[in-house]
C-alpha atoms as a PDB file:
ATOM      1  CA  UNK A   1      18.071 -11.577 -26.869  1.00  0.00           C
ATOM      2  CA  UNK A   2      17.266 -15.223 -26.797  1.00  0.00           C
ATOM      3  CA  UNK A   3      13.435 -16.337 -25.032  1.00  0.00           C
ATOM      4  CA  UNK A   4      13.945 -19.539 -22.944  1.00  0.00           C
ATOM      5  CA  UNK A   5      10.686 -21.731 -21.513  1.00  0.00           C
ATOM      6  CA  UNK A   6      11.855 -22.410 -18.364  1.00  0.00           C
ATOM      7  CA  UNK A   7      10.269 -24.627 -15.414  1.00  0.00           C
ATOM      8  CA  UNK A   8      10.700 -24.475 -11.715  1.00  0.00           C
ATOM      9  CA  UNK A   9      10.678 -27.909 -10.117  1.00  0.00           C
ATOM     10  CA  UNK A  10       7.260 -27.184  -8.614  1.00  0.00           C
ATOM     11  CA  UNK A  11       6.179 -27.398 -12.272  1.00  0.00           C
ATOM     12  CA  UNK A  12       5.053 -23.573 -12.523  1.00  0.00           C
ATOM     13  CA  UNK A  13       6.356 -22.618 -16.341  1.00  0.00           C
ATOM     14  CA  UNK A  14       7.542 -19.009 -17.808  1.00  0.00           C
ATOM     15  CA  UNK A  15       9.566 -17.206 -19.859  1.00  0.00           C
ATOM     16  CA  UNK A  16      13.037 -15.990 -19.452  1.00  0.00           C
ATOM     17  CA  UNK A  17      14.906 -13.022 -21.650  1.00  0.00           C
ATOM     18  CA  UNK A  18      18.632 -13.617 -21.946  1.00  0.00           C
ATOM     19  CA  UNK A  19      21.677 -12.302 -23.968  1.00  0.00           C
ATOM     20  CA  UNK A  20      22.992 -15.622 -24.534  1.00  0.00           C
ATOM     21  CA  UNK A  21      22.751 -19.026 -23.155  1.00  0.00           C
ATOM     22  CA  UNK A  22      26.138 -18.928 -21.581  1.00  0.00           C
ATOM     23  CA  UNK A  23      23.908 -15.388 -19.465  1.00  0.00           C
ATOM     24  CA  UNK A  24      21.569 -17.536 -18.641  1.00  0.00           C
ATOM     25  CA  UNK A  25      23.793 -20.621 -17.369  1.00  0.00           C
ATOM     26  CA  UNK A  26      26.030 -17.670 -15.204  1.00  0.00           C
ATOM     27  CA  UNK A  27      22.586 -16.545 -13.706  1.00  0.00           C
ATOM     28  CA  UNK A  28      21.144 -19.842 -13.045  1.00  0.00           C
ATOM     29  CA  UNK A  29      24.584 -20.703 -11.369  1.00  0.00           C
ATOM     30  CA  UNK A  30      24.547 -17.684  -9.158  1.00  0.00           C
ATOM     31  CA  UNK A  31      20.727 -18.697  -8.135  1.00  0.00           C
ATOM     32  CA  UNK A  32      19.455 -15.281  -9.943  1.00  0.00           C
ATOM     33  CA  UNK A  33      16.763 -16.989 -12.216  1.00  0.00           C
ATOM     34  CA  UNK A  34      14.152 -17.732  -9.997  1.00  0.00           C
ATOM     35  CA  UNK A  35      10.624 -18.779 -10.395  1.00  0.00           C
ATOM     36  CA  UNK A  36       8.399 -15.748 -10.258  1.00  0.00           C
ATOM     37  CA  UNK A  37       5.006 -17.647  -8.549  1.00  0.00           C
ATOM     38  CA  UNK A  38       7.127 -19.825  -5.755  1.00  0.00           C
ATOM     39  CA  UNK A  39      10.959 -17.795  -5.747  1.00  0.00           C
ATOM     40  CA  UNK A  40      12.453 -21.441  -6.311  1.00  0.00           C
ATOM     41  CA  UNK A  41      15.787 -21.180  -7.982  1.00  0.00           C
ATOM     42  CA  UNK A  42      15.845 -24.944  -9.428  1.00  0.00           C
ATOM     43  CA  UNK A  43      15.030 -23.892 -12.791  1.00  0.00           C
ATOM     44  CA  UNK A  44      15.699 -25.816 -16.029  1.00  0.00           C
ATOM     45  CA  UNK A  45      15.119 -24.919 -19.884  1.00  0.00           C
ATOM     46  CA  UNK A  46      12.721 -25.755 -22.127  1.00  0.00           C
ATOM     47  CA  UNK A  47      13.153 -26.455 -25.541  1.00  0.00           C
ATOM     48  CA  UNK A  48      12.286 -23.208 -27.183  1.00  0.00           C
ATOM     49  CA  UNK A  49      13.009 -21.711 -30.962  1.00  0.00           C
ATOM     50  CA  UNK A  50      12.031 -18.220 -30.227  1.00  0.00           C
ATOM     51  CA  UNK A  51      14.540 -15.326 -30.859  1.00  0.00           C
ATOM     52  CA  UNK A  52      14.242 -11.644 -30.471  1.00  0.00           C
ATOM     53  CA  UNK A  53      16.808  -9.623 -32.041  1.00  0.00           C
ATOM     54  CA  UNK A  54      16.614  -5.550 -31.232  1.00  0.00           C
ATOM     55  CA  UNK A  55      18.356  -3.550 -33.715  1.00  0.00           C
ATOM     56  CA  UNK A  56      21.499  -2.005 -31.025  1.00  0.00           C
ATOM     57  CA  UNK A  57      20.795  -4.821 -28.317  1.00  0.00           C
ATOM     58  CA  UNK A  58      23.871  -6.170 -26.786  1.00  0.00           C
ATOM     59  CA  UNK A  59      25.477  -9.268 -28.459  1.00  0.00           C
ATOM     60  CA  UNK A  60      27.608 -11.935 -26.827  1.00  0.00           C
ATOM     61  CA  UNK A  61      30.686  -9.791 -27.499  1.00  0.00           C
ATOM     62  CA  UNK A  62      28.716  -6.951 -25.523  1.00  0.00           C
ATOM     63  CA  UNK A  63      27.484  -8.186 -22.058  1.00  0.00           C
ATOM     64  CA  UNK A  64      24.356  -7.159 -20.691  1.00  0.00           C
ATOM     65  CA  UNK A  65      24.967  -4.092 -17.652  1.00  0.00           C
ATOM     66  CA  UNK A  66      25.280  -6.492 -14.668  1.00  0.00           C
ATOM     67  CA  UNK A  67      23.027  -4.510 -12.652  1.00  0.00           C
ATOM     68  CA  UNK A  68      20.040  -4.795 -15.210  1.00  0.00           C
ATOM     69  CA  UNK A  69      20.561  -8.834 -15.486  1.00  0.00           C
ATOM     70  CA  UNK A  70      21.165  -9.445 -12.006  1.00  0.00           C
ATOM     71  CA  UNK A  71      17.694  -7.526 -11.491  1.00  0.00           C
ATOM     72  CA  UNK A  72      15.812  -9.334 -14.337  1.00  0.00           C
ATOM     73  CA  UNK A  73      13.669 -11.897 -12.827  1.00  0.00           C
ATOM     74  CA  UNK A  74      11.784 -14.749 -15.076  1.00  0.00           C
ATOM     75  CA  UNK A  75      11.935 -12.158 -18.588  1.00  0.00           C
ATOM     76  CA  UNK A  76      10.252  -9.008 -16.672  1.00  0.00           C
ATOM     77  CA  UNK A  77      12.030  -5.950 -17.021  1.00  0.00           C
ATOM     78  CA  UNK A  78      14.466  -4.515 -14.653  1.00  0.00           C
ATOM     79  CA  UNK A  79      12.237  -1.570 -14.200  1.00  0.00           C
ATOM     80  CA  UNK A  80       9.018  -3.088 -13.916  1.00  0.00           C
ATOM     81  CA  UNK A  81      10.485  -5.655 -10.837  1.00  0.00           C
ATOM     82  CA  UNK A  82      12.348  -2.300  -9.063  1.00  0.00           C
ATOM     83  CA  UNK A  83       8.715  -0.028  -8.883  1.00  0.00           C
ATOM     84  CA  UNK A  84       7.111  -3.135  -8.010  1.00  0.00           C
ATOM     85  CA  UNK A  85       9.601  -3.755  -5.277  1.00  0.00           C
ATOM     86  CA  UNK A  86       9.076   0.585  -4.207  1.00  0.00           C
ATOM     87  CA  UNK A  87       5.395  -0.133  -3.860  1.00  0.00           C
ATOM     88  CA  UNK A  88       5.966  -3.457  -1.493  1.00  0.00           C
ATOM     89  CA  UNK A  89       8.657  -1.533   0.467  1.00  0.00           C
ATOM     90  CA  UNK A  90       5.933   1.559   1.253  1.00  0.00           C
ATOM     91  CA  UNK A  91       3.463  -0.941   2.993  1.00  0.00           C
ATOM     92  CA  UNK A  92       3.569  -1.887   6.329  1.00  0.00           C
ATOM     93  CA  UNK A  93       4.977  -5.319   7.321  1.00  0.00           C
ATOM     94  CA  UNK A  94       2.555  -6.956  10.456  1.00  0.00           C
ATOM     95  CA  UNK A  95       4.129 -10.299  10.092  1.00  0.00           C
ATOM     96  CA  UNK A  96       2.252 -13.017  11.638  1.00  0.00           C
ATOM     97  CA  UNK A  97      -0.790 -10.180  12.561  1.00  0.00           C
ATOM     98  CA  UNK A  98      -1.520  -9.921   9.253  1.00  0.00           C
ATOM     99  CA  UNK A  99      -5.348 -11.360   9.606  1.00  0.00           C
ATOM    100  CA  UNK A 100      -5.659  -9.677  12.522  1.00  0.00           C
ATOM    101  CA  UNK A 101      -4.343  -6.131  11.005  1.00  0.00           C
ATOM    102  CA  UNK A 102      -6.788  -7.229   7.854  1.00  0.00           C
ATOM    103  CA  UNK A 103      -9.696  -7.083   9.706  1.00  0.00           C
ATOM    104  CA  UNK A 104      -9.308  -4.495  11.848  1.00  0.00           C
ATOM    105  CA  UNK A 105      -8.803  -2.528   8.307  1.00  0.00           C
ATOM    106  CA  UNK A 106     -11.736  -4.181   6.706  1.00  0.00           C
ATOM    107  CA  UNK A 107     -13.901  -3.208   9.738  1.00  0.00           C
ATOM    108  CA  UNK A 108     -12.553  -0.085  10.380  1.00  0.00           C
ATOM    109  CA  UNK A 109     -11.626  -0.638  13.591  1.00  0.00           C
ATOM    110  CA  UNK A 110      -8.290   0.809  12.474  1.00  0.00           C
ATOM    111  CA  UNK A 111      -7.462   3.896   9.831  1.00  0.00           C
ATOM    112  CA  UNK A 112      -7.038   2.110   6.442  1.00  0.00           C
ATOM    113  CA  UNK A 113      -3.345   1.614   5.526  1.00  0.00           C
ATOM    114  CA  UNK A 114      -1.322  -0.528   3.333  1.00  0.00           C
ATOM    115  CA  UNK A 115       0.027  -3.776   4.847  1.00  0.00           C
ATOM    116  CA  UNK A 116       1.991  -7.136   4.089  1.00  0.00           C
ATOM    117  CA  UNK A 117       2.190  -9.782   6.102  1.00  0.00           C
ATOM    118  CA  UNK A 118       1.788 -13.414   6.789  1.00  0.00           C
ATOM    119  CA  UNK A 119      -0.879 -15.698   6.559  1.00  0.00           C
ATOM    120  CA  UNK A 120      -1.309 -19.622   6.343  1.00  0.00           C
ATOM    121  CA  UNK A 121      -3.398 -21.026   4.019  1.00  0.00           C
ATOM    122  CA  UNK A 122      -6.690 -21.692   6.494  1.00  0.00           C
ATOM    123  CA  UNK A 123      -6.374 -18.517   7.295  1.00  0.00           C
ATOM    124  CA  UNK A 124      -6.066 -16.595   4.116  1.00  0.00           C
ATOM    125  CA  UNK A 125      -9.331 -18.865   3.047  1.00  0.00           C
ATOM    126  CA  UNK A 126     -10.937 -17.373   6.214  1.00  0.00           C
ATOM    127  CA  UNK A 127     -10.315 -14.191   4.992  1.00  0.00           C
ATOM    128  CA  UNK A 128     -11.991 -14.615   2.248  1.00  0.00           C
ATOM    129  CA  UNK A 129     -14.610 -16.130   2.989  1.00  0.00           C
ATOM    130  CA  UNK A 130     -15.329 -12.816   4.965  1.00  0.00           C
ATOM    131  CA  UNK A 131     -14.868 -11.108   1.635  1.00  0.00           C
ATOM    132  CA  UNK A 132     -11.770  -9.328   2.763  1.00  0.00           C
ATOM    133  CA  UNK A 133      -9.611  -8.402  -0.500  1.00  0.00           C
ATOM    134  CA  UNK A 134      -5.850  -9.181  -0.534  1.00  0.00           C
ATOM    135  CA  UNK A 135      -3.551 -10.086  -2.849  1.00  0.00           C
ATOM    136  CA  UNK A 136      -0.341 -12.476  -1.650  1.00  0.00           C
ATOM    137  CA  UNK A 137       2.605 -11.367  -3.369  1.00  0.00           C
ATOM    138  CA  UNK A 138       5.581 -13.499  -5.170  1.00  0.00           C
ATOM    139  CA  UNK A 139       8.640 -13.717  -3.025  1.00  0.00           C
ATOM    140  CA  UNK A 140      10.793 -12.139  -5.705  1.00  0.00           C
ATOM    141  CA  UNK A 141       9.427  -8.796  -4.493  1.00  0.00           C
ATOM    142  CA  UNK A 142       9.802  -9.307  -0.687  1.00  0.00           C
ATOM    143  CA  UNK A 143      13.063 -10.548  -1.145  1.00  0.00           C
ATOM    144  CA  UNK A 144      15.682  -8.177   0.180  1.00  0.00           C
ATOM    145  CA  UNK A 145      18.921  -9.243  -1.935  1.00  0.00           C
ATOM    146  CA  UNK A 146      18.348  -7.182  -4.705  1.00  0.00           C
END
């Protein structure tokens, strides 16, 4: 396995784990490196000299199983990204009510559930500022293509 720094043309920076550079050109190419914070799939390289070698990994003449690259995001494991992906699909999306559905739970106006949802940035400060706990979540795990 080779380590890239890689960048996102918002500036956010982070690490990608590929089995060669010509994997990681292929995947940039088909828009499957994409920046974990923003989901933006304008990603360079950084100059990097780190290398990880596993004893049995896969080596250029052995490709990577497509489905475990094409579900690697930014150097996180397949596995981690597909029960993080479970948990986001077992909440309920309220869309655009998502203050609304926030505070209904934080008052208990409503039973206590787990939701997802939209909010803009006044309104995520608003919530807050009520102390209301949330969490927004990268679009790599909202995203439905994988």
């Amino acid at each position: 396995m080779i380590v890239f720094d890689l960048r996102c043309t918002h500036g956010h920076g982070f690490e990608g784990w590929f089995a060669s550079s010509e994997e990681f050109v292929r995947q940039q190419e088909a828009k499957l490196v994409r920046c974990p914070i923003c989901d933006d799939a304008r990603v360079e390289r950084r100059p990097s000299a780190r290398v990880h070698v596993k004893k049995g990994a896969a080596t250029m003449d052995q490709p990577v199983a497509k489905d475990a690259a094409q579900e690697a995001i930014a150097g996180f494991p397949a596995e981690l990204i597909a029960r993080l992906r479970d948990i986001v699909r077992n909440t309920e999306d309220v869309g655009e009510k998502f203050p609304d559905e926030a505070r209904k739970i934080h008052y208990e106006e409503v039973p206590a559930r787990a939701i997802r949802g939209k909010a803009s940035r006044e309104e995520a400060q608003a919530l807050s500022d009520e102390g209301i706990e949330f969490s927004p979540l990268p679009p790599f795990l909202t995203r439905d293509s994988h």
